[in-house]
PDB file of N, CA and C in Angstrom:
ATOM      1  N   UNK A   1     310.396 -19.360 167.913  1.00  0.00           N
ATOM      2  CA  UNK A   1     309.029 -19.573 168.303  1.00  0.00           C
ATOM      3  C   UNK A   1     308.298 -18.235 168.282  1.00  0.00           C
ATOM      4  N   UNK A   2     307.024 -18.083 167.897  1.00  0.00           N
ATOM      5  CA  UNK A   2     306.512 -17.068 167.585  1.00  0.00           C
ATOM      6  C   UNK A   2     305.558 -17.022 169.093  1.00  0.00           C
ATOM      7  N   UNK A   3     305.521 -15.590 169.323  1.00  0.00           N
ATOM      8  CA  UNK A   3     304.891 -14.743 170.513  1.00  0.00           C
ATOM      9  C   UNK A   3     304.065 -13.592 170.211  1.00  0.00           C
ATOM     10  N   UNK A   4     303.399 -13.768 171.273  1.00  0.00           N
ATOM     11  CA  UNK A   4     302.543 -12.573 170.966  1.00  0.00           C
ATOM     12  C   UNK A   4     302.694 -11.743 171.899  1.00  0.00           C
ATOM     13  N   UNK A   5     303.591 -11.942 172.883  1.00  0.00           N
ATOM     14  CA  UNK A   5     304.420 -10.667 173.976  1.00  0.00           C
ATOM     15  C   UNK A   5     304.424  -9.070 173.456  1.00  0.00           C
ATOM     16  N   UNK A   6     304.699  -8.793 172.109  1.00  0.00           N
ATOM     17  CA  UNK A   6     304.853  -7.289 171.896  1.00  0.00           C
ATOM     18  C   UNK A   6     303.005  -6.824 171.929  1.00  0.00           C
ATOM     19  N   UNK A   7     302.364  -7.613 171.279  1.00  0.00           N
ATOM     20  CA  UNK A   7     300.993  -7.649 171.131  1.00  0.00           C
ATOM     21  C   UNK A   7     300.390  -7.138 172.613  1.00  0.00           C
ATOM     22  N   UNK A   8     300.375  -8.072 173.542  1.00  0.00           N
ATOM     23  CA  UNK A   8     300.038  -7.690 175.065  1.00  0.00           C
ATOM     24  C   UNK A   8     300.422  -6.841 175.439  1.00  0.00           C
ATOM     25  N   UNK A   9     301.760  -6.444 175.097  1.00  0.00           N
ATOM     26  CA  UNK A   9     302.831  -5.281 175.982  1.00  0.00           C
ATOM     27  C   UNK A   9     302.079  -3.967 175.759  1.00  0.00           C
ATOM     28  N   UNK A  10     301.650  -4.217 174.230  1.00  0.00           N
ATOM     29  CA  UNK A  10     301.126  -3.167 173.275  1.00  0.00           C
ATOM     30  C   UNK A  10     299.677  -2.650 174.099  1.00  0.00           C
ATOM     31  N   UNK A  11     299.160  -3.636 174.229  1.00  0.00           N
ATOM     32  CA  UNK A  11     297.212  -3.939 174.500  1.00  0.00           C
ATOM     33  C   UNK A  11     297.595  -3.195 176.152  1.00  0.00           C
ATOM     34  N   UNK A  12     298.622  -3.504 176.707  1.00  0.00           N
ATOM     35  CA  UNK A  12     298.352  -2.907 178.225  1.00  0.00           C
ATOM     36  C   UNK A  12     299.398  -1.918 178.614  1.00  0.00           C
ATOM     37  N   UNK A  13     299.657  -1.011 177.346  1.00  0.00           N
ATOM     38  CA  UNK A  13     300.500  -0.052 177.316  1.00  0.00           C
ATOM     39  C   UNK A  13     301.994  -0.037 178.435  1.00  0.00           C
ATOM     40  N   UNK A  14     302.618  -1.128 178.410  1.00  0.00           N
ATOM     41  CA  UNK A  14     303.782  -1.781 178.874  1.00  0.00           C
ATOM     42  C   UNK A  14     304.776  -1.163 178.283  1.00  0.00           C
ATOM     43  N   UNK A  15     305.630  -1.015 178.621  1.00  0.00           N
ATOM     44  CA  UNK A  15     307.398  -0.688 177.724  1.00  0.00           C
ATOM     45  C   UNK A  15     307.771  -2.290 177.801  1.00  0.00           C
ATOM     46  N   UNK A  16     309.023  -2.410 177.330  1.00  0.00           N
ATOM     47  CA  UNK A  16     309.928  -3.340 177.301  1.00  0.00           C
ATOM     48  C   UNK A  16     310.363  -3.119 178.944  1.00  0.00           C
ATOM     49  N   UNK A  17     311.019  -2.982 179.133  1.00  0.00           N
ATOM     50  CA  UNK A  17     311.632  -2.429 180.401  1.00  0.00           C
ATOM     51  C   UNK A  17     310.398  -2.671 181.660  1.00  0.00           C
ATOM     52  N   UNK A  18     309.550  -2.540 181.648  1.00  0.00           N
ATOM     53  CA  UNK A  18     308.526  -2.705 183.013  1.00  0.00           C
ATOM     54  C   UNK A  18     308.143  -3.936 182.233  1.00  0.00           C
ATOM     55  N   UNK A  19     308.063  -4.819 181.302  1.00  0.00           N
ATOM     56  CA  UNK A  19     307.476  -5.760 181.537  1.00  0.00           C
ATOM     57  C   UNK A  19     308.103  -6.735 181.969  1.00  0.00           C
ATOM     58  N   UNK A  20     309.973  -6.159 181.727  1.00  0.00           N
ATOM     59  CA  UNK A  20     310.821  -6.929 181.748  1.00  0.00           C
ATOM     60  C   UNK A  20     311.001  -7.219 183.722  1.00  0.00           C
ATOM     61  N   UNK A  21     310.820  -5.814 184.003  1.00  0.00           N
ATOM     62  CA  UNK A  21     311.428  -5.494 185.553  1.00  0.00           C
ATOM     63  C   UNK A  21     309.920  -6.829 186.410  1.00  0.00           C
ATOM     64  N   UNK A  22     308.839  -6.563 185.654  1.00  0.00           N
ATOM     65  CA  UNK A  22     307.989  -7.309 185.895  1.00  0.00           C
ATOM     66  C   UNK A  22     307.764  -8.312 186.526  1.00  0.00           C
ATOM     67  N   UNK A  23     308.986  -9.124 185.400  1.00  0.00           N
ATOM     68  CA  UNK A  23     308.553 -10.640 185.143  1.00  0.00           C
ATOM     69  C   UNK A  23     310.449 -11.721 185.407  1.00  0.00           C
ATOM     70  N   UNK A  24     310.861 -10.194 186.176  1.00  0.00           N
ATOM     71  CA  UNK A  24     312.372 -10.613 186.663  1.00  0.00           C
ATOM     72  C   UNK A  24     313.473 -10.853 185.517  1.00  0.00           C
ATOM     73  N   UNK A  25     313.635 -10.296 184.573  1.00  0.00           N
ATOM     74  CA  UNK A  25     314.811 -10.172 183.361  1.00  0.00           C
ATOM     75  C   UNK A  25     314.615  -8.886 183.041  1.00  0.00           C
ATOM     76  N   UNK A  26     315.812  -8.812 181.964  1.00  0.00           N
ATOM     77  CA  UNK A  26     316.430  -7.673 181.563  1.00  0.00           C
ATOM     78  C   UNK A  26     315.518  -7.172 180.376  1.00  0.00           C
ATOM     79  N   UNK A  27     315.818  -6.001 179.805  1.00  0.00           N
ATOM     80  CA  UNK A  27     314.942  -5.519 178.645  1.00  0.00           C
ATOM     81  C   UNK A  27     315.109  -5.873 177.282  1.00  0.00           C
ATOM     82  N   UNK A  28     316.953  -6.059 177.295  1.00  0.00           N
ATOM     83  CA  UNK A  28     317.526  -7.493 175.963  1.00  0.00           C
ATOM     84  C   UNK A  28     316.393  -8.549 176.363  1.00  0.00           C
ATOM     85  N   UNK A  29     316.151  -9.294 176.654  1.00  0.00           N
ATOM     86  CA  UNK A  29     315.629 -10.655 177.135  1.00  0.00           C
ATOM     87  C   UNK A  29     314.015 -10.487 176.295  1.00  0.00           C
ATOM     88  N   UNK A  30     313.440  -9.469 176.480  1.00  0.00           N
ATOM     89  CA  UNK A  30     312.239  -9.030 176.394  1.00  0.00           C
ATOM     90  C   UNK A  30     312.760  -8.845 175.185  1.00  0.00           C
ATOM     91  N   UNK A  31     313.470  -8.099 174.218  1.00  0.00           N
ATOM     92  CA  UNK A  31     313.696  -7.590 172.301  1.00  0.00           C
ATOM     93  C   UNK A  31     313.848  -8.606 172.309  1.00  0.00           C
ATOM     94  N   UNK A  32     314.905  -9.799 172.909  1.00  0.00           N
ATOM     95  CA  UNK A  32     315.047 -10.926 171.842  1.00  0.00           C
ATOM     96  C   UNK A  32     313.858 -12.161 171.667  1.00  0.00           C
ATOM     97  N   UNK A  33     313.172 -12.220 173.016  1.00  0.00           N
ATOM     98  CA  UNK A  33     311.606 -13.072 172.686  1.00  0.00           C
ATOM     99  C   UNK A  33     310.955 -12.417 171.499  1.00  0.00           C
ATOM    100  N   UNK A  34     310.660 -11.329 171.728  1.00  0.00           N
ATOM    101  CA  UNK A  34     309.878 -10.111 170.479  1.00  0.00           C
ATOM    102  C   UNK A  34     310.197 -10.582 169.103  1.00  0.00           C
ATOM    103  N   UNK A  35     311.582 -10.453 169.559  1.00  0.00           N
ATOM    104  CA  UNK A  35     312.459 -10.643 167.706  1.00  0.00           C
ATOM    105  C   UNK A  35     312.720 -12.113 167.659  1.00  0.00           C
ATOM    106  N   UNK A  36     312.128 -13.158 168.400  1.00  0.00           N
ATOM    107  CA  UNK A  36     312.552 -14.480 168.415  1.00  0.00           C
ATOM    108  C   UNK A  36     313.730 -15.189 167.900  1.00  0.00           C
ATOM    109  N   UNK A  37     314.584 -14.391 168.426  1.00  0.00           N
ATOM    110  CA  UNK A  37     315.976 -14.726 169.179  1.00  0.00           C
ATOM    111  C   UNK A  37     316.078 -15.537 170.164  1.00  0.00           C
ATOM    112  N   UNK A  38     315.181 -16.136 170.835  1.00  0.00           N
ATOM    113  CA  UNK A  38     315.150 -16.404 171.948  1.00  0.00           C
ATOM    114  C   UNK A  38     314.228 -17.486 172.687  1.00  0.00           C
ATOM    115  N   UNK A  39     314.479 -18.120 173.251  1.00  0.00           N
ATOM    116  CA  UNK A  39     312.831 -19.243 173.074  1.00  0.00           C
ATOM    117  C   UNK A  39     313.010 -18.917 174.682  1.00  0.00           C
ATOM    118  N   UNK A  40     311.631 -18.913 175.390  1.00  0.00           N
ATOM    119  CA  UNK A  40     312.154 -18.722 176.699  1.00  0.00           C
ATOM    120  C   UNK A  40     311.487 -19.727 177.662  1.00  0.00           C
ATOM    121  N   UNK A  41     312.501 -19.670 178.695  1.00  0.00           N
ATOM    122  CA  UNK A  41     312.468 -20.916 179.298  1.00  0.00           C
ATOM    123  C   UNK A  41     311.142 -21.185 180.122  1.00  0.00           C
ATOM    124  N   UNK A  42     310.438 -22.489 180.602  1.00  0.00           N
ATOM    125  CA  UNK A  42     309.213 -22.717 180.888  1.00  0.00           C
ATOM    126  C   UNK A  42     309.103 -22.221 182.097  1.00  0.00           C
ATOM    127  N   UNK A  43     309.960 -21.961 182.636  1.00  0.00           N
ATOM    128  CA  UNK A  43     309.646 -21.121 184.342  1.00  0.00           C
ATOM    129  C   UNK A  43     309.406 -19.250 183.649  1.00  0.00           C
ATOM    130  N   UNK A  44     310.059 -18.644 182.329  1.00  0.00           N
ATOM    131  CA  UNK A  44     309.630 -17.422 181.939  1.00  0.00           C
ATOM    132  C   UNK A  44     308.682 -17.541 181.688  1.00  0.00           C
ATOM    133  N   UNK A  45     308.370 -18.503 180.613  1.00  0.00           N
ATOM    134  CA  UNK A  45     306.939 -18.553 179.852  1.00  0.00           C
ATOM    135  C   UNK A  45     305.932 -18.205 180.433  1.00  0.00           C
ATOM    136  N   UNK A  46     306.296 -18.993 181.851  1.00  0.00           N
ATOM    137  CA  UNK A  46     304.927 -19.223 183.026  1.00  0.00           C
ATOM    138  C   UNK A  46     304.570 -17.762 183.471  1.00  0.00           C
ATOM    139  N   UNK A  47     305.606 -17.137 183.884  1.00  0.00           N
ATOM    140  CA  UNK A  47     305.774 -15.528 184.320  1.00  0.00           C
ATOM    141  C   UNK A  47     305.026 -14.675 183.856  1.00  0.00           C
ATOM    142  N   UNK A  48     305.501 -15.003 182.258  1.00  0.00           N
ATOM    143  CA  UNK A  48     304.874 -13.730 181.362  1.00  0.00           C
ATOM    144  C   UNK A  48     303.472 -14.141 180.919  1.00  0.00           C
ATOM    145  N   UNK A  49     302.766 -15.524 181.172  1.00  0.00           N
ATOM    146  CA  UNK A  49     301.468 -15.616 180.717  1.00  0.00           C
ATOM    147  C   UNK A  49     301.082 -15.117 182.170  1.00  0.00           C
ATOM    148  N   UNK A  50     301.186 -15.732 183.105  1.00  0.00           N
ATOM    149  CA  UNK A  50     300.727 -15.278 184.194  1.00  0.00           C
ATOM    150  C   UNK A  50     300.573 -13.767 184.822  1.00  0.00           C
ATOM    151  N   UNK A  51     301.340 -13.058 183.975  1.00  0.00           N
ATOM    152  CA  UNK A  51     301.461 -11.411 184.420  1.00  0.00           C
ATOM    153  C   UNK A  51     300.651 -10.730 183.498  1.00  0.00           C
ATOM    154  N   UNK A  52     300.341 -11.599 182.343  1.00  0.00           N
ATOM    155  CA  UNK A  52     299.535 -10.732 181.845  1.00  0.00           C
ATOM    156  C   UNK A  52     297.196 -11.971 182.105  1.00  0.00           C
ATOM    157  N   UNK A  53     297.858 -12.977 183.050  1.00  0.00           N
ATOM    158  CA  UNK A  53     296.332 -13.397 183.085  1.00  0.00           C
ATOM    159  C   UNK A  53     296.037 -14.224 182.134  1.00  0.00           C
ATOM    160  N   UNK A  54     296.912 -15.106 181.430  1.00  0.00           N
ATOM    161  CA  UNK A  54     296.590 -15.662 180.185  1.00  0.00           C
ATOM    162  C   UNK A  54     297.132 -16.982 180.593  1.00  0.00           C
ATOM    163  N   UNK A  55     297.358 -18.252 179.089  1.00  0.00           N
ATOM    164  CA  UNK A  55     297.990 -19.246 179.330  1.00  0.00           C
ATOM    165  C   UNK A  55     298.490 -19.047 178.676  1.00  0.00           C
ATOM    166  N   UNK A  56     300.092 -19.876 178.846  1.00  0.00           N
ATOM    167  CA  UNK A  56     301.277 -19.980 178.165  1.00  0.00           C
ATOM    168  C   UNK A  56     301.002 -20.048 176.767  1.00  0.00           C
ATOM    169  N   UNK A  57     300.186 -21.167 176.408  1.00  0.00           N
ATOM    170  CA  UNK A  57     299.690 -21.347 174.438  1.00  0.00           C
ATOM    171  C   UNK A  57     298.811 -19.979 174.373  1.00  0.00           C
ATOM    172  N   UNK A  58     298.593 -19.048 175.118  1.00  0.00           N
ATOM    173  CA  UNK A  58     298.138 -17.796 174.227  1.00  0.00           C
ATOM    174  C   UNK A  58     299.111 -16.491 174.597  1.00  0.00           C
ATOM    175  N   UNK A  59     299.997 -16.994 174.799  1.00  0.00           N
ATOM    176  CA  UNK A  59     301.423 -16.110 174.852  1.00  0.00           C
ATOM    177  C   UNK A  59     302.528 -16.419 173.584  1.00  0.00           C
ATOM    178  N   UNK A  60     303.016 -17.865 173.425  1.00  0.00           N
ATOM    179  CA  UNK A  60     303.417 -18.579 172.752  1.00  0.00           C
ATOM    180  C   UNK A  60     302.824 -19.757 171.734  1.00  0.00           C
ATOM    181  N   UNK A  61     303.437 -19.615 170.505  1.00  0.00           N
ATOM    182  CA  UNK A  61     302.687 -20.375 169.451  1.00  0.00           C
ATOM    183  C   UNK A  61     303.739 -22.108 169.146  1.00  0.00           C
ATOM    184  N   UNK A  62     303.337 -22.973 169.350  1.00  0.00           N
ATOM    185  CA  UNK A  62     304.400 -24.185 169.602  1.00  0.00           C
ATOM    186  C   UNK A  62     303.855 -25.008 168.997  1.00  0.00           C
ATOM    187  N   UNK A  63     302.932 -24.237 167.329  1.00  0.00           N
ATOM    188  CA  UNK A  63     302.503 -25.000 166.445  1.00  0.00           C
ATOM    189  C   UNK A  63     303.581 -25.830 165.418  1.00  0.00           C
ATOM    190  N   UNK A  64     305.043 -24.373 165.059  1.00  0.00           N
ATOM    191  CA  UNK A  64     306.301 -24.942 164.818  1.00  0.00           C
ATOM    192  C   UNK A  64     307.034 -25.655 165.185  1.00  0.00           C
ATOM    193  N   UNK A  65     306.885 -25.990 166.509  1.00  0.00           N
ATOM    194  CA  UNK A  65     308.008 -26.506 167.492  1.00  0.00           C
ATOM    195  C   UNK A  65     307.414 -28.238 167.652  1.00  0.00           C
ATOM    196  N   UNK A  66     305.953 -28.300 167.593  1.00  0.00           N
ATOM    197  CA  UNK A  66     305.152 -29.317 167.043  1.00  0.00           C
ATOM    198  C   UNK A  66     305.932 -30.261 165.739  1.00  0.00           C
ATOM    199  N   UNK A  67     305.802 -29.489 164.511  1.00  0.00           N
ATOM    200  CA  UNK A  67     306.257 -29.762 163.435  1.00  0.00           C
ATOM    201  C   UNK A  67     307.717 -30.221 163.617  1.00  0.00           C
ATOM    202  N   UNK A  68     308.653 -29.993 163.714  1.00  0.00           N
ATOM    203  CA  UNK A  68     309.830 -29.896 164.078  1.00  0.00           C
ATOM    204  C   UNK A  68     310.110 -31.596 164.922  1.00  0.00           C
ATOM    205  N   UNK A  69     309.405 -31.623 165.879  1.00  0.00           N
ATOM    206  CA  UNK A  69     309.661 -32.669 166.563  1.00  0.00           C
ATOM    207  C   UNK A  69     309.031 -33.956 165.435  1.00  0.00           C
ATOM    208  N   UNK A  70     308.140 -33.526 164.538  1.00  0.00           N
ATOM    209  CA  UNK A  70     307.545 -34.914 164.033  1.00  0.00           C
ATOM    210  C   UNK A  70     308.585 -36.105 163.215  1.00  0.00           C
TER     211      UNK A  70
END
């Protein structure tokens, strides 16, 4: 699933590591969403839109995940 997490991290001069310590996971956890390795779970999702002030669909793109189910 595609994210726009490095994008934000980027926009509010974040490391991996504080966004991770942030939003309660590790800094792996944070590369593998980035590198979408990783789909993350709807209690993270919520975390990381919420820490950065946003909604989940403008954190995460679930236009694929759409397709997929059809």
């Amino acid at each position: 699933m595609k994210t726009r997490i490095q994008e934000l991290r980027r926009k509010y001069k974040l490391s991996q590591e504080e966004l991770a310590l942030a939003v309660g996971v590790t800094r792996q956890t944070i590369i593998s969403l980035e590198k979408e390795k990783y789909t993350a779970s709807l209690v993270l999702a919520h975390r990381i839109a919420r820490y950065f002030g946003v909604t989940i669909e403008d954190v995460f793109d679930f236009s694929e995940v759409d397709k997929e189910e059809m």
